[in-house]
N, C-alpha and C. Protein backbone atom coordinates (compact mmCIF):
# COMPACT_ATOMS: atom_id res chain seq x y z
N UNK A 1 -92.36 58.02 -30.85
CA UNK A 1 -93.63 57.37 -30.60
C UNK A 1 -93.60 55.92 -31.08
N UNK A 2 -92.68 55.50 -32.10
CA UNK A 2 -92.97 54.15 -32.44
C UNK A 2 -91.94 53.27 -31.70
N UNK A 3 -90.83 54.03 -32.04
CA UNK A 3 -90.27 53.32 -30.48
C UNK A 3 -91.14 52.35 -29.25
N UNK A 4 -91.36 53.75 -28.74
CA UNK A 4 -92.83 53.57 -27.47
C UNK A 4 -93.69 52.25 -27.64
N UNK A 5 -94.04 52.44 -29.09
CA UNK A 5 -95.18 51.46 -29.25
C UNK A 5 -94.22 49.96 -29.21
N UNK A 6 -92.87 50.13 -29.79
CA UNK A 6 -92.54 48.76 -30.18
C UNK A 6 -92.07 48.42 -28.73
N UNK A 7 -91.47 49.08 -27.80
CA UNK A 7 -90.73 48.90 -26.94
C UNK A 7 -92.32 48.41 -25.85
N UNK A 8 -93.62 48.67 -25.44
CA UNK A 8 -94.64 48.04 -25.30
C UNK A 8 -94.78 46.66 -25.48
N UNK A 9 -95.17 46.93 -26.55
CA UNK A 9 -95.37 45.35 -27.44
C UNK A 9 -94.38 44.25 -26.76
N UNK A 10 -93.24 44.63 -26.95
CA UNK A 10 -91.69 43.59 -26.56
C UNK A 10 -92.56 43.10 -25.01
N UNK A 11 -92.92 44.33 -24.19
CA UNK A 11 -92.69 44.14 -23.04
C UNK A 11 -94.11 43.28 -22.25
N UNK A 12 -95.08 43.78 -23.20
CA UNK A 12 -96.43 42.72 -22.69
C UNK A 12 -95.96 41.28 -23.44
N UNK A 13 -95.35 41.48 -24.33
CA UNK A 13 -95.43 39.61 -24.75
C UNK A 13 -94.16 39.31 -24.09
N UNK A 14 -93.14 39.83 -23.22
CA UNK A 14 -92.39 39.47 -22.37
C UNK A 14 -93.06 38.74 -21.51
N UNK A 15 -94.01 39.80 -21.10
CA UNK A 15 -94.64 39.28 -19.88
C UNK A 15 -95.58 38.08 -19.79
N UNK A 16 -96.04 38.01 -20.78
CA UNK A 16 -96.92 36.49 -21.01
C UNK A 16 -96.35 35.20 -20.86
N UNK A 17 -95.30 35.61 -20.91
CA UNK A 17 -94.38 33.91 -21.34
C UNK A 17 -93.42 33.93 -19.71
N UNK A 18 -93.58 34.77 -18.93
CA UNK A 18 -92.81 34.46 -17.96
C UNK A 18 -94.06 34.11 -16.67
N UNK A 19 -95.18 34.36 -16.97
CA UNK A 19 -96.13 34.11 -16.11
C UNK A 19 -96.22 32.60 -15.42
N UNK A 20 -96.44 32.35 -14.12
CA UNK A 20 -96.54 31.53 -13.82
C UNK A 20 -97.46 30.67 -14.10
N UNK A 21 -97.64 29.18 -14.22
CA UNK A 21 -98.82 28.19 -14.89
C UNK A 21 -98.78 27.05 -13.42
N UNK A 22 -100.14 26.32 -13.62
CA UNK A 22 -100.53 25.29 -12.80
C UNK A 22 -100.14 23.94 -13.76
N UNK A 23 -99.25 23.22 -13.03
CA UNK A 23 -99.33 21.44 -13.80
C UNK A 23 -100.05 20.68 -12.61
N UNK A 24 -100.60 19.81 -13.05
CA UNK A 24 -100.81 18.39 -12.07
C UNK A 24 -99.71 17.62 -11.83
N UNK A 25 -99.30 17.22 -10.61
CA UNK A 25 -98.49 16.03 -10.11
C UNK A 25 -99.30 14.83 -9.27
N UNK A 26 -99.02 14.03 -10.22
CA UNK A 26 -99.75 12.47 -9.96
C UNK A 26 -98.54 11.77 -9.08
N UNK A 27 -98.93 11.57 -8.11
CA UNK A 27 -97.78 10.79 -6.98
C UNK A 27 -98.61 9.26 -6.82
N UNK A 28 -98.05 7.93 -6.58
CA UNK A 28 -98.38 6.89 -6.52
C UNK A 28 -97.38 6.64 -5.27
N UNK A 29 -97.79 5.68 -4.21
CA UNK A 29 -96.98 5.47 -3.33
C UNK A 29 -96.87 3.55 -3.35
N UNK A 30 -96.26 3.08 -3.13
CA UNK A 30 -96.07 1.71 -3.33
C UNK A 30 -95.70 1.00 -1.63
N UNK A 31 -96.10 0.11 -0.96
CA UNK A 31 -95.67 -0.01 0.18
C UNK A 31 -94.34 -1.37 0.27
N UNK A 32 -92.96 -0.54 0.79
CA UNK A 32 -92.13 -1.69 0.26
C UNK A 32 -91.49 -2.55 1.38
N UNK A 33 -91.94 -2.16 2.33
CA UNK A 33 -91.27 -3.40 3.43
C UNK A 33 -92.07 -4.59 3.80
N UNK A 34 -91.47 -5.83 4.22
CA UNK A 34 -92.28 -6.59 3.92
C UNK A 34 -92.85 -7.23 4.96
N UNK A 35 -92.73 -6.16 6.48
CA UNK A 35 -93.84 -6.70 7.43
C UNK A 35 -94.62 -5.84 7.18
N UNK A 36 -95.40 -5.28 6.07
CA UNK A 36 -96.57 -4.80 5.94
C UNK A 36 -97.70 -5.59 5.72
N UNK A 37 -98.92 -6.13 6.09
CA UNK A 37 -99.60 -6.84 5.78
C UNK A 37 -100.09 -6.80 3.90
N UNK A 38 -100.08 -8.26 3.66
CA UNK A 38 -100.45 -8.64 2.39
C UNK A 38 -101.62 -7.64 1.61
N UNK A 39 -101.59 -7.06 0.77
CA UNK A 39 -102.81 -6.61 -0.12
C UNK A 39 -102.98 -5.08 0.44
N UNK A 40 -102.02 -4.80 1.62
CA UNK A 40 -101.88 -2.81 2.09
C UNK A 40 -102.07 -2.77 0.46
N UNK A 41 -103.10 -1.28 0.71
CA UNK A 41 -103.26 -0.66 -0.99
C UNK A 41 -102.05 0.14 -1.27
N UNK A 42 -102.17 0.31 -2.31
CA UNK A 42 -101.08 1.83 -2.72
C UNK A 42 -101.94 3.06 -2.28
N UNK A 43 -100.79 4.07 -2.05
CA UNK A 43 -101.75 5.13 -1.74
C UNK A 43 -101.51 6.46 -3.32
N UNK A 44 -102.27 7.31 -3.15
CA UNK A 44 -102.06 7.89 -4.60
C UNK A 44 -103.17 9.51 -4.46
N UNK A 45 -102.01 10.73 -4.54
CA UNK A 45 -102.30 11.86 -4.43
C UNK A 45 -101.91 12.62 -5.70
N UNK A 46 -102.52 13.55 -6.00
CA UNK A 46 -102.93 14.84 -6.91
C UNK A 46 -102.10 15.57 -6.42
N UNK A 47 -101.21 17.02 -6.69
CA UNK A 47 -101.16 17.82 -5.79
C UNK A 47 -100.85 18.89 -7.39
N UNK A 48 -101.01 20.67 -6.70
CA UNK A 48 -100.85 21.53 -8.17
C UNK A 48 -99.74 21.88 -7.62
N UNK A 49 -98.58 22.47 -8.99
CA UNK A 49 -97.76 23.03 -8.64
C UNK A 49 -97.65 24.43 -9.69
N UNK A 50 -97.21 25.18 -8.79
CA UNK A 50 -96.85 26.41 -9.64
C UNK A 50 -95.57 26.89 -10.33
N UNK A 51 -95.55 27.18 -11.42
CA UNK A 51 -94.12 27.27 -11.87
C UNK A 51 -94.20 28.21 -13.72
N UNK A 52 -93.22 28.24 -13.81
CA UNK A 52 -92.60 29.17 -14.99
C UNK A 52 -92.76 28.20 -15.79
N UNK A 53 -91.63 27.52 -15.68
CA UNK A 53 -91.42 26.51 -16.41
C UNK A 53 -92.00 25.20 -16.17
N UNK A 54 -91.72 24.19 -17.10
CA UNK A 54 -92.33 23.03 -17.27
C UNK A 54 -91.62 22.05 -16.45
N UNK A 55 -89.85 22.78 -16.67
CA UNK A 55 -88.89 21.58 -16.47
C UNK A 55 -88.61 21.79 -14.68
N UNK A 56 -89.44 23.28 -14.28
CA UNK A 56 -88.73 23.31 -12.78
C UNK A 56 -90.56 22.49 -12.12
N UNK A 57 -91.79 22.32 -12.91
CA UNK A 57 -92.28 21.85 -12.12
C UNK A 57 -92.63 20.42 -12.14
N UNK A 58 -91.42 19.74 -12.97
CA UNK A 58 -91.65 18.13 -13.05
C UNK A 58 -90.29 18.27 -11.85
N UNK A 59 -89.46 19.44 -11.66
CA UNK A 59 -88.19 18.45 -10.74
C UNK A 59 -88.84 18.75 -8.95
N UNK A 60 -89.70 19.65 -9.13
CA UNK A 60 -90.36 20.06 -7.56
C UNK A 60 -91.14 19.07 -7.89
N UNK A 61 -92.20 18.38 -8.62
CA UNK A 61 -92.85 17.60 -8.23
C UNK A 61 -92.18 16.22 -8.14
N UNK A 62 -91.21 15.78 -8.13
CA UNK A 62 -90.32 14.35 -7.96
C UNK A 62 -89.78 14.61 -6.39
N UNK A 63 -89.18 16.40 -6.17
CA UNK A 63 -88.61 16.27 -5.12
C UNK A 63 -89.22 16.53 -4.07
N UNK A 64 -90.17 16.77 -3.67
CA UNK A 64 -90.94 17.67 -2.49
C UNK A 64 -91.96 16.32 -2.56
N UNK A 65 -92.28 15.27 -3.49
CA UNK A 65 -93.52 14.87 -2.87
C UNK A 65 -93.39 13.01 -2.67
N UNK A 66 -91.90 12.95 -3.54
CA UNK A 66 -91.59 11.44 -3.78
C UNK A 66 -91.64 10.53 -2.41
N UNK A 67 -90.61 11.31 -1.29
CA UNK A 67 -90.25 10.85 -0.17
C UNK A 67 -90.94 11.45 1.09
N UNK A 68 -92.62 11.45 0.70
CA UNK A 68 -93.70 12.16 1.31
C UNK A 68 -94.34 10.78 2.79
N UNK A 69 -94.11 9.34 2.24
CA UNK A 69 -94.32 8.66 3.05
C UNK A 69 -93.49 7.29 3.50
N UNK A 70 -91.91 7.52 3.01
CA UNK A 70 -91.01 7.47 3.34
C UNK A 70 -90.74 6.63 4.65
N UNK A 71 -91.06 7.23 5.85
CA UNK A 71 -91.27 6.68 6.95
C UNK A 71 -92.21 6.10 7.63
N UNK A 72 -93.13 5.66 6.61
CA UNK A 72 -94.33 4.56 6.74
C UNK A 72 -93.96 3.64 5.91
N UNK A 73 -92.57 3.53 5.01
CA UNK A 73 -92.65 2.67 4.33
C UNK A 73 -93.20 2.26 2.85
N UNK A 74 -93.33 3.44 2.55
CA UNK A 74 -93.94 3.21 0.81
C UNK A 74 -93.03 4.18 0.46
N UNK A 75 -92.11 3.80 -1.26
CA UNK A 75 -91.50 4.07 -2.34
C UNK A 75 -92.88 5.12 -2.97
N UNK A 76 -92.22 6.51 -3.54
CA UNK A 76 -93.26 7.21 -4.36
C UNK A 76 -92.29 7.47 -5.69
N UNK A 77 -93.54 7.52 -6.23
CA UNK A 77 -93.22 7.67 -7.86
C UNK A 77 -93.91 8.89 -8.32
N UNK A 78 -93.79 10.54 -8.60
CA UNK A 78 -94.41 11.72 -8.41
C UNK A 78 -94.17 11.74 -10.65
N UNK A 79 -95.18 11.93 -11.10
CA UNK A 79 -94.72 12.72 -12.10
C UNK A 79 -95.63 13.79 -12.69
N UNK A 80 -95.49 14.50 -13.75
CA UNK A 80 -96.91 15.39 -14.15
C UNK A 80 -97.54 14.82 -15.12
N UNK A 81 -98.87 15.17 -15.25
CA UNK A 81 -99.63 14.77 -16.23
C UNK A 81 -100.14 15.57 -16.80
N UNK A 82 -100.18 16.46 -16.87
CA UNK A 82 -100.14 17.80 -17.82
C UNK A 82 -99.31 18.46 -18.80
C-alpha cells in the first residue's frame, strides 16, 4: 500500500511539470527595402504559443513567425515576453 501511495505521488507531480504552458511571442516587423515609401510603419503582432518547455517555445517563436512577411519586404524580430 505505501508503495501505491508513493508510486502516485511520483506520478501526479510527474505530470504537472510536463504539462503544456502558454508564452507570448512579440514579433516586430521592420520594412527593409528601400523602394518602400519613407515613414511605411513597422508592423507588430502578438501570437500564443504552446509548449513544454520554455526553450522549445522561444525557438518556434523565432522560427515560424520571423520570416512571416518576408516577401513584402520587412526583416522580423519574434521573441517572448513571458
Amino acid at each position: 500500500m505505501k508503495k501505491l501511495l508513493v508510486a502516485s505521488l511520483i506520478a501526479v507531480s510527474f505530470a504537472s511539470c510536463v504539462r503544456e504552458k502558454s508564452y507570448n511571442c512579440h514579433c516586430v516587423y521592420v520594412p527593409s527595402a528601400a523602394f518602400l515609401p519613407a515613414g511605411t510603419p513597422n508592423k507588430e503582432e502578438d501570437h500564443t504559443i504552446k509548449s513544454v518547455l520554455r526553450e522549445d517555445a522561444a525557438s518556434d517563436c523565432s522560427i515560424d513567425f520571423e520570416g512571416k512577411y518576408f516577401t513584402q519586404h520587412y526583416n522580423g524580430t519574434c521573441a517572448l515576453t513571458n
